[in-house]
PDB file of N, CA and C in Angstrom:
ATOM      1  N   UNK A   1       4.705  -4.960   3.160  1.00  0.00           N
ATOM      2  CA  UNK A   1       3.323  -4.885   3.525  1.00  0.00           C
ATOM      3  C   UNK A   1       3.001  -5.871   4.644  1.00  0.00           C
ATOM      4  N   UNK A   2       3.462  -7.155   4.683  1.00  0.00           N
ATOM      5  CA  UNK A   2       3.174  -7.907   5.284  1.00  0.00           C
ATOM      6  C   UNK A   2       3.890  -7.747   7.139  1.00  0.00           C
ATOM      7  N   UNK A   3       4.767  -6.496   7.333  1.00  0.00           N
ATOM      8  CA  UNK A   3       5.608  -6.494   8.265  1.00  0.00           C
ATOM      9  C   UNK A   3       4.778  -5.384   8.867  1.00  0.00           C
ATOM     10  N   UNK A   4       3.696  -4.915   7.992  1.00  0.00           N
ATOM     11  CA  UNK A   4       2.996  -3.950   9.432  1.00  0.00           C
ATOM     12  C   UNK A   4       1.568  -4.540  10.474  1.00  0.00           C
ATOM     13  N   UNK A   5       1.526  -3.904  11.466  1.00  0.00           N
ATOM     14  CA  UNK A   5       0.522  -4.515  12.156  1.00  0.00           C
ATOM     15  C   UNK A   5      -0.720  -3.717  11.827  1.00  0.00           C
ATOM     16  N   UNK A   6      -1.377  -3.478  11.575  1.00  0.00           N
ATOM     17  CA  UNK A   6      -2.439  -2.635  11.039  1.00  0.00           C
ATOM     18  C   UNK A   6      -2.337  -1.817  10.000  1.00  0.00           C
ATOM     19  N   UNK A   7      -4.194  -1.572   9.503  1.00  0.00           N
ATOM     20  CA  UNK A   7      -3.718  -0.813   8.630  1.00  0.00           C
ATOM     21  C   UNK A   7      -3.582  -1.205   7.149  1.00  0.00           C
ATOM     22  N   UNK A   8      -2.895  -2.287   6.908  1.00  0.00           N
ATOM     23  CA  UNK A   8      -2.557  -2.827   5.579  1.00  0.00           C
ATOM     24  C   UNK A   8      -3.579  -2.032   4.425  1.00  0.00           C
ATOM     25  N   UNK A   9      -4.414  -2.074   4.212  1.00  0.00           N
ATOM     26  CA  UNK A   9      -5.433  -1.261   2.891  1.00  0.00           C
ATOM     27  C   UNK A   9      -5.006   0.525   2.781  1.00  0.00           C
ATOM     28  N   UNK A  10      -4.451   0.738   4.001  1.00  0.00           N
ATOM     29  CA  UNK A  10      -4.267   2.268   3.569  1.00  0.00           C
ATOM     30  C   UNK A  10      -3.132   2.140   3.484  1.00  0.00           C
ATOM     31  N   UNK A  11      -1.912   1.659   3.819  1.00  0.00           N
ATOM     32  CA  UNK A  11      -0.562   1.330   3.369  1.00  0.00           C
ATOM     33  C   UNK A  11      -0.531   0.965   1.672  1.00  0.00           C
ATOM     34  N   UNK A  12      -1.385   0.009   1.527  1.00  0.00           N
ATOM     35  CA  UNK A  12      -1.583  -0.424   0.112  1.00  0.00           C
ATOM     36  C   UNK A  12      -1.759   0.751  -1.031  1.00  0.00           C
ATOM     37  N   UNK A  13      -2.851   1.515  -0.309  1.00  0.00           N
ATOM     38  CA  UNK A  13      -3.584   2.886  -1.404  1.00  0.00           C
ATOM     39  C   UNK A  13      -2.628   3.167  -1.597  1.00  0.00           C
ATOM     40  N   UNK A  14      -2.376   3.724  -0.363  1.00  0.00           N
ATOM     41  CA  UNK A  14      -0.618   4.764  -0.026  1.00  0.00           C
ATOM     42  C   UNK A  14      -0.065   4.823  -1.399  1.00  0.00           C
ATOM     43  N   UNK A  15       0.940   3.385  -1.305  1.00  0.00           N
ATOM     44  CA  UNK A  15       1.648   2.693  -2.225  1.00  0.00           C
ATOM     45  C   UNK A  15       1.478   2.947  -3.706  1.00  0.00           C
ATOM     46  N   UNK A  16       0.197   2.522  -4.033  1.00  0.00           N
ATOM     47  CA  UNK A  16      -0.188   2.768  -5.310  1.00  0.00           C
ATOM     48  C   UNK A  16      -0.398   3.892  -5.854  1.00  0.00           C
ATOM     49  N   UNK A  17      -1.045   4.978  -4.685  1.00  0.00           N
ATOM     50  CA  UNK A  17      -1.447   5.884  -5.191  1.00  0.00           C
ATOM     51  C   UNK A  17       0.265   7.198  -5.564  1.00  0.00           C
ATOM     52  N   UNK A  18       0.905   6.843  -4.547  1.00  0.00           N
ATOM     53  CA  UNK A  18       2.101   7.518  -4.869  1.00  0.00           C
ATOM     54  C   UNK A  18       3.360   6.691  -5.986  1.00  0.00           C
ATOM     55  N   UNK A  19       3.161   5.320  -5.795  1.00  0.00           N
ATOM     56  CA  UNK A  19       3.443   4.404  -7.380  1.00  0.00           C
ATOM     57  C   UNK A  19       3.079   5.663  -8.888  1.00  0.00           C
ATOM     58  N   UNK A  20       1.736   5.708  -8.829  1.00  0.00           N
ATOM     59  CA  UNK A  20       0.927   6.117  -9.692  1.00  0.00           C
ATOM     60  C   UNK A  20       1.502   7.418  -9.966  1.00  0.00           C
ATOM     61  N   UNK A  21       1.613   8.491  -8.960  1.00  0.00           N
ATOM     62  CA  UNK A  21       1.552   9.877  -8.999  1.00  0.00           C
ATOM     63  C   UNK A  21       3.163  10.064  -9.432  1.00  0.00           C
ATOM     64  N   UNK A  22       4.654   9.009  -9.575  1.00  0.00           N
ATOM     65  CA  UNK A  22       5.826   9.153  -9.333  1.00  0.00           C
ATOM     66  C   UNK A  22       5.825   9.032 -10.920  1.00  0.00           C
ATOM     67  N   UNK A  23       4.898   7.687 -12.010  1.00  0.00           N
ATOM     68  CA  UNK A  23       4.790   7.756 -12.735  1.00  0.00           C
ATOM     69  C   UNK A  23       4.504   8.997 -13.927  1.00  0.00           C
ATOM     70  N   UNK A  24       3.325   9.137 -13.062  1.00  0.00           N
ATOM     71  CA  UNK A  24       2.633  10.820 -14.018  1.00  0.00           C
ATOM     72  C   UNK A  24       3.751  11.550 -13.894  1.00  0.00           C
ATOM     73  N   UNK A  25       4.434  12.285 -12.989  1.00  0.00           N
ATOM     74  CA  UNK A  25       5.446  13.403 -12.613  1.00  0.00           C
ATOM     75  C   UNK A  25       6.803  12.799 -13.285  1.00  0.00           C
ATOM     76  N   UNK A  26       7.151  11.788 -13.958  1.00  0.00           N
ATOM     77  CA  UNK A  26       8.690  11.314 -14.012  1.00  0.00           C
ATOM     78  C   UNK A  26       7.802  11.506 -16.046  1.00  0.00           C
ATOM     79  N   UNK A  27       7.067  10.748 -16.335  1.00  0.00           N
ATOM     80  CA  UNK A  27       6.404  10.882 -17.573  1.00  0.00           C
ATOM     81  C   UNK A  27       6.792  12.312 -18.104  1.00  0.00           C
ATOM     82  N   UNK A  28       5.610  13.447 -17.414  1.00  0.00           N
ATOM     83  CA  UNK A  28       5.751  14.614 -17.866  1.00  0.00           C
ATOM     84  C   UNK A  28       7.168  15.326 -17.824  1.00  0.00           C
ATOM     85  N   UNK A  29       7.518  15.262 -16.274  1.00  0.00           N
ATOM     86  CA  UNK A  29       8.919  15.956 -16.972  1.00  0.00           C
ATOM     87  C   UNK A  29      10.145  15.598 -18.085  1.00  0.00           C
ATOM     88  N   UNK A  30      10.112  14.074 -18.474  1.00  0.00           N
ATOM     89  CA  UNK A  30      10.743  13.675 -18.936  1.00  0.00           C
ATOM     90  C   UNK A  30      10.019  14.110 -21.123  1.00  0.00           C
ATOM     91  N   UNK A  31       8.766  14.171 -20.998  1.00  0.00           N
ATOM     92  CA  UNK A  31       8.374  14.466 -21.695  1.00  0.00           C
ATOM     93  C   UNK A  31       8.204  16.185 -22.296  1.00  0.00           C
ATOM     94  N   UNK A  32       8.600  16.669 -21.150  1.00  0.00           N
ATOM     95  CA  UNK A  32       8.648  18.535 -21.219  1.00  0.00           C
ATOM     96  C   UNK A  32      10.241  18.623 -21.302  1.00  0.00           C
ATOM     97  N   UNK A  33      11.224  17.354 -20.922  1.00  0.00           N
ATOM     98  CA  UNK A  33      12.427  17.840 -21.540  1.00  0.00           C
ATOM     99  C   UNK A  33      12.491  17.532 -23.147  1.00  0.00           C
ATOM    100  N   UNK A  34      12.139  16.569 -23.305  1.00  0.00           N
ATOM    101  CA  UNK A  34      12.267  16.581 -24.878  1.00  0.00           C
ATOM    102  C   UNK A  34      11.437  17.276 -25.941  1.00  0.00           C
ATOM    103  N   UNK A  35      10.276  17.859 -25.179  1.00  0.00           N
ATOM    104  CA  UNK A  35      10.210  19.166 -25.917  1.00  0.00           C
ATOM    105  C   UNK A  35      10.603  20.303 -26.304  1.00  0.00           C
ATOM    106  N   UNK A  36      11.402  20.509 -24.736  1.00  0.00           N
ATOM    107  CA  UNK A  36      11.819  22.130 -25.337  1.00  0.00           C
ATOM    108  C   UNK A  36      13.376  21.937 -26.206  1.00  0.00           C
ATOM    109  N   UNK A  37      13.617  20.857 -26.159  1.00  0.00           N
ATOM    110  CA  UNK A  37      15.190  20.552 -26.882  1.00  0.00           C
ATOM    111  C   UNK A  37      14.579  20.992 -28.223  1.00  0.00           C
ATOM    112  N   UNK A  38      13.604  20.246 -28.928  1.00  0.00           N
ATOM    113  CA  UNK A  38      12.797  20.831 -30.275  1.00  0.00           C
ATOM    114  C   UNK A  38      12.563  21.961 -31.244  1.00  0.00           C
ATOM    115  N   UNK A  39      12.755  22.107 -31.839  1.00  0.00           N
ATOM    116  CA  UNK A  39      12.621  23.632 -32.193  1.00  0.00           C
ATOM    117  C   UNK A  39      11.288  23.601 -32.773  1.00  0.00           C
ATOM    118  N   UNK A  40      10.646  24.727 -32.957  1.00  0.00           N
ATOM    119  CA  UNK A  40       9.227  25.486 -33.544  1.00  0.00           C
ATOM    120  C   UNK A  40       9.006  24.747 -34.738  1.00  0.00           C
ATOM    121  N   UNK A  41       9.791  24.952 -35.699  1.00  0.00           N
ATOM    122  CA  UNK A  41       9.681  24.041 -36.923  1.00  0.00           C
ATOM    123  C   UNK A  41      10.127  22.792 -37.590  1.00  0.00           C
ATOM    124  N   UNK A  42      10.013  22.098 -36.033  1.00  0.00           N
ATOM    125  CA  UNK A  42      10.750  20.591 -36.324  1.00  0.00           C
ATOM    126  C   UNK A  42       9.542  20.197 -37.926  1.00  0.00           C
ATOM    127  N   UNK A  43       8.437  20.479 -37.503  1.00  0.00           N
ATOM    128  CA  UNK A  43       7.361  19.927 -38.247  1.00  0.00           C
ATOM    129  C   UNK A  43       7.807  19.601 -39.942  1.00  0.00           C
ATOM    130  N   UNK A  44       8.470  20.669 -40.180  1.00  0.00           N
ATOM    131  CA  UNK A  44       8.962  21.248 -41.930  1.00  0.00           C
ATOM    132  C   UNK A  44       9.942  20.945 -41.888  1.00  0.00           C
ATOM    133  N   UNK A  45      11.041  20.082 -41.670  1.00  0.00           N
ATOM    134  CA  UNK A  45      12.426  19.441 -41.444  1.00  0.00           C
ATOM    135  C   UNK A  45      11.930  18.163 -41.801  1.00  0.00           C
ATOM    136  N   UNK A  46      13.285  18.075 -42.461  1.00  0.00           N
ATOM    137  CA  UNK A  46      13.265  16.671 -43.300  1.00  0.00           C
ATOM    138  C   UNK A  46      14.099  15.457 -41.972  1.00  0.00           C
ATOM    139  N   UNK A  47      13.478  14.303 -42.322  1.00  0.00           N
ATOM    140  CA  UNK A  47      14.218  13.365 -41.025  1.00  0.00           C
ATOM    141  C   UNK A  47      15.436  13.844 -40.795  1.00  0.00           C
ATOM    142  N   UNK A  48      16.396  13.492 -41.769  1.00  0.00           N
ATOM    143  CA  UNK A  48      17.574  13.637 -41.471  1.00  0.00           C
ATOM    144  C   UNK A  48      18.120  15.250 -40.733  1.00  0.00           C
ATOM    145  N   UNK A  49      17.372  16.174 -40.998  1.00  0.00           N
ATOM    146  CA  UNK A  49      17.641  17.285 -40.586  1.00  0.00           C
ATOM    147  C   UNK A  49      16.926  17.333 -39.086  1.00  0.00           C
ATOM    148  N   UNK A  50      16.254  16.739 -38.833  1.00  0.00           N
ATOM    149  CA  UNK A  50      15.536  16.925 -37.612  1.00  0.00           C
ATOM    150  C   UNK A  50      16.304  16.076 -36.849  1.00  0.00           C
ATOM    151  N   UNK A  51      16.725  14.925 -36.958  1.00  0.00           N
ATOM    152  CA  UNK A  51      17.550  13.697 -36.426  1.00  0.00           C
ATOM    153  C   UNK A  51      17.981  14.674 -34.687  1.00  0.00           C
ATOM    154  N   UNK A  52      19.324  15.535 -35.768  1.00  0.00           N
ATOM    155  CA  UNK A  52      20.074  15.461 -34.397  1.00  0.00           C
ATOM    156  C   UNK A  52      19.169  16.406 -33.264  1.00  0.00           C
ATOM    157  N   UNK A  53      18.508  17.065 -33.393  1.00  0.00           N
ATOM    158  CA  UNK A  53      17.509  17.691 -32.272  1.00  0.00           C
ATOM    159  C   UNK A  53      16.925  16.539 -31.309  1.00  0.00           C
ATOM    160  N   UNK A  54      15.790  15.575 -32.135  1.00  0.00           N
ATOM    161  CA  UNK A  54      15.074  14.580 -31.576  1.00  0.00           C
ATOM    162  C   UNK A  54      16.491  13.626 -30.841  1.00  0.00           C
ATOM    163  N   UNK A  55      17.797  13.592 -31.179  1.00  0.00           N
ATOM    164  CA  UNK A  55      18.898  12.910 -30.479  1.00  0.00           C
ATOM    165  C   UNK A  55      18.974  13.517 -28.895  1.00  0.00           C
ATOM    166  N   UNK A  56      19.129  14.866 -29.421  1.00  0.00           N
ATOM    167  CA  UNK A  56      19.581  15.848 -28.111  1.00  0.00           C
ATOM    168  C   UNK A  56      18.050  15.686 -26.945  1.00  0.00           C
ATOM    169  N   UNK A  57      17.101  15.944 -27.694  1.00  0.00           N
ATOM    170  CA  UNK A  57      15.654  16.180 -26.720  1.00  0.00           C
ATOM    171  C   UNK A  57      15.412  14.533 -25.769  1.00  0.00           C
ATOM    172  N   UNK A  58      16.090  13.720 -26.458  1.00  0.00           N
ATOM    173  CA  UNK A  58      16.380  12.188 -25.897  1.00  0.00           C
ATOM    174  C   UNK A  58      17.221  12.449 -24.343  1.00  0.00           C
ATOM    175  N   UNK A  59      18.509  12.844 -24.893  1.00  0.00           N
ATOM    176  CA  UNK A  59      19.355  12.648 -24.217  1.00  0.00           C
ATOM    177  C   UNK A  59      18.822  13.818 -22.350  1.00  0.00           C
ATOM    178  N   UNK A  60      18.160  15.140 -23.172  1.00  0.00           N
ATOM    179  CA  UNK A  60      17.524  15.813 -22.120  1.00  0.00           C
ATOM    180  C   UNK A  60      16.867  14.696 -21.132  1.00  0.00           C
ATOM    181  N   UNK A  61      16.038  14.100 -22.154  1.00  0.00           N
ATOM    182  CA  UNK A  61      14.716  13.484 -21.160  1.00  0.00           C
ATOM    183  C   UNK A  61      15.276  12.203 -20.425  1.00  0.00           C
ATOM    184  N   UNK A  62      16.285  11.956 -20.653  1.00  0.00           N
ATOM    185  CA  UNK A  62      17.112  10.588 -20.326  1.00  0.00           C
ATOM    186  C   UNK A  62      17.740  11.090 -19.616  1.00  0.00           C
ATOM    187  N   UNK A  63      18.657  12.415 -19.534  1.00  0.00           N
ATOM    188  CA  UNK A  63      18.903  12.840 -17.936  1.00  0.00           C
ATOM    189  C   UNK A  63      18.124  13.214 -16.793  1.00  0.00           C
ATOM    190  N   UNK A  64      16.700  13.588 -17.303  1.00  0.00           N
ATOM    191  CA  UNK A  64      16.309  13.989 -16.427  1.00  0.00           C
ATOM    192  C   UNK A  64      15.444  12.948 -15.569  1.00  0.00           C
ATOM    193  N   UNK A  65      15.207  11.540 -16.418  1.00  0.00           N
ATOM    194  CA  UNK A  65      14.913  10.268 -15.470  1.00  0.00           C
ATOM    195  C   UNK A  65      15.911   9.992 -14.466  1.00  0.00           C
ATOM    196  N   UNK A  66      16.708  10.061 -15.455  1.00  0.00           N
ATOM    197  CA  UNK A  66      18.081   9.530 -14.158  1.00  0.00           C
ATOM    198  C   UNK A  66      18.168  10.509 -12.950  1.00  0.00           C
ATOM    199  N   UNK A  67      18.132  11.823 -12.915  1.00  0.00           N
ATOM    200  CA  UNK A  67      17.630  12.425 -11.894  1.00  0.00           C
ATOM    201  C   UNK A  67      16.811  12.583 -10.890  1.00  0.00           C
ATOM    202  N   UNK A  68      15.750  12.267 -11.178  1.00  0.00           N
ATOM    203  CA  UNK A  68      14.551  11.689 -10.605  1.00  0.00           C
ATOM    204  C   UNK A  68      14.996  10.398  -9.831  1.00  0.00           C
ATOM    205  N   UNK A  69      15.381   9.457 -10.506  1.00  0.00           N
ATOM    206  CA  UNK A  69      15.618   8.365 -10.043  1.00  0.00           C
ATOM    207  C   UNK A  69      16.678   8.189  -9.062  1.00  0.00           C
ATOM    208  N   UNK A  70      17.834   8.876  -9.081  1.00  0.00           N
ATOM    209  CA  UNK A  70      18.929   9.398  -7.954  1.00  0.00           C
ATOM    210  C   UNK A  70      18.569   9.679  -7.027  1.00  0.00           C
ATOM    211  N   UNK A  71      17.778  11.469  -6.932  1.00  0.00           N
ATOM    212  CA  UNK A  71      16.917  11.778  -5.915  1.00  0.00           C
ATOM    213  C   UNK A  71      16.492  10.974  -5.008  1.00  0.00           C
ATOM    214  N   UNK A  72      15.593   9.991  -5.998  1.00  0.00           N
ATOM    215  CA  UNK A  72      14.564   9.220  -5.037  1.00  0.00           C
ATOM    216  C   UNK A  72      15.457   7.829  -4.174  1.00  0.00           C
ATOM    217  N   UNK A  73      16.355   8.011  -4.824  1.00  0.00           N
ATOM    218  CA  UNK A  73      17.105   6.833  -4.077  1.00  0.00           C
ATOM    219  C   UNK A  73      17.774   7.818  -2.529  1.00  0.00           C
ATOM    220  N   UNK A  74      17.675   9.036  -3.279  1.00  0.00           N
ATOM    221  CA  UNK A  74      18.775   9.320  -1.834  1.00  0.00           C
ATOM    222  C   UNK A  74      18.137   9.551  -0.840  1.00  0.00           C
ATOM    223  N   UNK A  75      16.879  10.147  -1.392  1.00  0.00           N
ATOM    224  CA  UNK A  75      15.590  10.260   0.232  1.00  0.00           C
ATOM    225  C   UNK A  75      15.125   8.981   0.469  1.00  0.00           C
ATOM    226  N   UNK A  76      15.635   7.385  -0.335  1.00  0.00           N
ATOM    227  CA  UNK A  76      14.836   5.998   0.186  1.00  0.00           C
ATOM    228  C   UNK A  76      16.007   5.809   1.003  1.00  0.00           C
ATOM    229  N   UNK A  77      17.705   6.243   0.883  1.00  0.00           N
ATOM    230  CA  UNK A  77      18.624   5.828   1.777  1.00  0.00           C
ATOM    231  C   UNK A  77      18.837   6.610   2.910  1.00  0.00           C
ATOM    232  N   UNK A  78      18.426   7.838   3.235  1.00  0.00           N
ATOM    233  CA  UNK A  78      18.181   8.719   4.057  1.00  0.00           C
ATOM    234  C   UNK A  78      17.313   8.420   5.084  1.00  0.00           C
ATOM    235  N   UNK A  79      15.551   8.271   4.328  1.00  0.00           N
ATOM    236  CA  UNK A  79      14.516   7.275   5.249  1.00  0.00           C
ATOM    237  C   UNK A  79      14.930   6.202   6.101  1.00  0.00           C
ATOM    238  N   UNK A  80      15.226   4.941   5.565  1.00  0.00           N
ATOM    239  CA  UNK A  80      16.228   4.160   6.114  1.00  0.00           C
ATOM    240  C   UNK A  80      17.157   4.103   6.839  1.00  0.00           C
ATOM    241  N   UNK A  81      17.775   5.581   6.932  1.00  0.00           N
ATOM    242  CA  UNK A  81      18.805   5.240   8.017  1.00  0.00           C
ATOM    243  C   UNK A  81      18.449   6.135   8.813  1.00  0.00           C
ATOM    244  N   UNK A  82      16.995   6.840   9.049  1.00  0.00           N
ATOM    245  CA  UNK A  82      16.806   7.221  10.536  1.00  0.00           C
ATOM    246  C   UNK A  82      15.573   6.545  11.130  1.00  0.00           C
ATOM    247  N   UNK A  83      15.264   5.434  10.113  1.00  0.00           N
ATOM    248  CA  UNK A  83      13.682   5.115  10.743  1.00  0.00           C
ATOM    249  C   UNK A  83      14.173   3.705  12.064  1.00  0.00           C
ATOM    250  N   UNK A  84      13.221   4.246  12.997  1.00  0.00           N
ATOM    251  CA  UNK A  84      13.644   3.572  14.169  1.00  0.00           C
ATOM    252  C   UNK A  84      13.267   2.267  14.233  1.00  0.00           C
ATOM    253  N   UNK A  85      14.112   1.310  14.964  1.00  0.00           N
ATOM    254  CA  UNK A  85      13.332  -0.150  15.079  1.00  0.00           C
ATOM    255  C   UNK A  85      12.077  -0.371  15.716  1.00  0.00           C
ATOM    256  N   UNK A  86      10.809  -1.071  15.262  1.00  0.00           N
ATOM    257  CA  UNK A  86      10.241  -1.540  16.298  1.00  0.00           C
ATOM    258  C   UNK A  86      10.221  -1.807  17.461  1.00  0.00           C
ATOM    259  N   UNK A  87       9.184  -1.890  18.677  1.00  0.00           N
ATOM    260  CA  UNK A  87       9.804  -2.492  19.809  1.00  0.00           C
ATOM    261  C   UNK A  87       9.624  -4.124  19.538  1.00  0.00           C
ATOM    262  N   UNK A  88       8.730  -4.461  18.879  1.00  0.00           N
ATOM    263  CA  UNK A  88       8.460  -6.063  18.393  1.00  0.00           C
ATOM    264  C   UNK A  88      10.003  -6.243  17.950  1.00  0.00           C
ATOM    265  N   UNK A  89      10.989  -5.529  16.829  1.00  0.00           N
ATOM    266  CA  UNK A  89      11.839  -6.013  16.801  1.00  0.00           C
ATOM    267  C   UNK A  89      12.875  -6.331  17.629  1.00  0.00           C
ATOM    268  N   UNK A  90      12.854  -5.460  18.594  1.00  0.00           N
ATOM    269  CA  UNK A  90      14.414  -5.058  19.729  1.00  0.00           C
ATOM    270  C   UNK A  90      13.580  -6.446  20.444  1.00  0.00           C
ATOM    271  N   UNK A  91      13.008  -7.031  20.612  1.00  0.00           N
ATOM    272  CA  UNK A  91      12.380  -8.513  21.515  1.00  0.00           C
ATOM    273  C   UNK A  91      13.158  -9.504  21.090  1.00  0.00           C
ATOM    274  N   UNK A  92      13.682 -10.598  21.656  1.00  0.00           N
ATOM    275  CA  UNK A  92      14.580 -11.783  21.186  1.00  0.00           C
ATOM    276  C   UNK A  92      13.769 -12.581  20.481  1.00  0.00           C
ATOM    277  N   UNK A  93      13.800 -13.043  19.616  1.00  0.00           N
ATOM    278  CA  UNK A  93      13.031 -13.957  19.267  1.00  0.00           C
ATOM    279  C   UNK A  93      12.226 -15.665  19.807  1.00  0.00           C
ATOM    280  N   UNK A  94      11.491 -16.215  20.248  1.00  0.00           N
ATOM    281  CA  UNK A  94      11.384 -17.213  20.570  1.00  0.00           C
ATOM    282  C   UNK A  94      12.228 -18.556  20.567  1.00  0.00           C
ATOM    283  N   UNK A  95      12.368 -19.192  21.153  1.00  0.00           N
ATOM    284  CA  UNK A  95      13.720 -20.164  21.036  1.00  0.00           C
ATOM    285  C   UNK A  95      12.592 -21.483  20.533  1.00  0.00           C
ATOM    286  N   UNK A  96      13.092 -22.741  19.995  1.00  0.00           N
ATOM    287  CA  UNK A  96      12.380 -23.818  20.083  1.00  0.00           C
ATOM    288  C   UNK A  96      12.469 -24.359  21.014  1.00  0.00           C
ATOM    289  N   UNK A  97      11.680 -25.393  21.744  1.00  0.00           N
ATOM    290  CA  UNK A  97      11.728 -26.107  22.603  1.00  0.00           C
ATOM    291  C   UNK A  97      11.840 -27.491  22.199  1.00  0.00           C
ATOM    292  N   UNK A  98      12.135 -28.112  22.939  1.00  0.00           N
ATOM    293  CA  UNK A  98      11.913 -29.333  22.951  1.00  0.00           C
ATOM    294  C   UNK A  98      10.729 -30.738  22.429  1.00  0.00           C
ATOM    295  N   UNK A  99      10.608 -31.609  22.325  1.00  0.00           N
ATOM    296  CA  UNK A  99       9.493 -32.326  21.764  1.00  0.00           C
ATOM    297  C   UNK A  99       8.410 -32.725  23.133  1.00  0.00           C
ATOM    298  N   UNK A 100       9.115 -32.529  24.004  1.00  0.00           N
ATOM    299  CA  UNK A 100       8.372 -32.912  25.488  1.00  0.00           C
ATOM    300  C   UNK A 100       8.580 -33.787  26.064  1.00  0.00           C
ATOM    301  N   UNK A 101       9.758 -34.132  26.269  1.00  0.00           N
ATOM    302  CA  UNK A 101      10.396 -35.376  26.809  1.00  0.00           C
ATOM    303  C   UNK A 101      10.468 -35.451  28.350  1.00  0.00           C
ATOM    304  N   UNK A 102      10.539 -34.005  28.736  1.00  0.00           N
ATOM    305  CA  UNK A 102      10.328 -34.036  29.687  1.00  0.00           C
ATOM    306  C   UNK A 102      11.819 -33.208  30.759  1.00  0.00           C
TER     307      UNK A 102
END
């Protein structure tokens, strides 16, 4: 945030608001996989009989974070390797000078 020159408050929304929206969308699907692993009458199943379903509807929803989360890494390493330098950056940086001695 601090590396752009303008702007900063809509960079910020940006941020949050797609923070926010990655949450909702990773939630639900992860939550619509471990539903349909379920069957109709988990309800009338005794723990132990229900166990290994609620195991499997886990393991759904636990792949399908990790998916999500892959993805998003491969379009953050993708972004990254075509986004261009600044021209502020390609500039040498300032040298120190001296105390003024003269």
């Amino acid at each position: 945030m601090n590396s752009l020159p303008q702007n900063r408050s809509f960079a910020a929304g940006m941020l949050e608001t797609t923070t926010q929206l990655g949450h909702t969308v990773g939630a639900t699907v992860a939550a619509t996989a471990m539903a349909l692993a379920l069957p109709a009458t988990i309800a009338v199943m005794s723990a132990t009989d229900a166990q290994p379903y609620y195991r499997q509807g886990f393991q759904y929803a636990a792949a399908a974070v990790v998916w999500i989360i892959i993805m998003g890494s491969v379009v953050a390493i993708f972004r990254k390797a075509t986004e261009k330098p600044l021209a502020s950056a390609a500039s040498p940086a300032p040298q120190p000078s001296g105390a003024g001695d003269g």
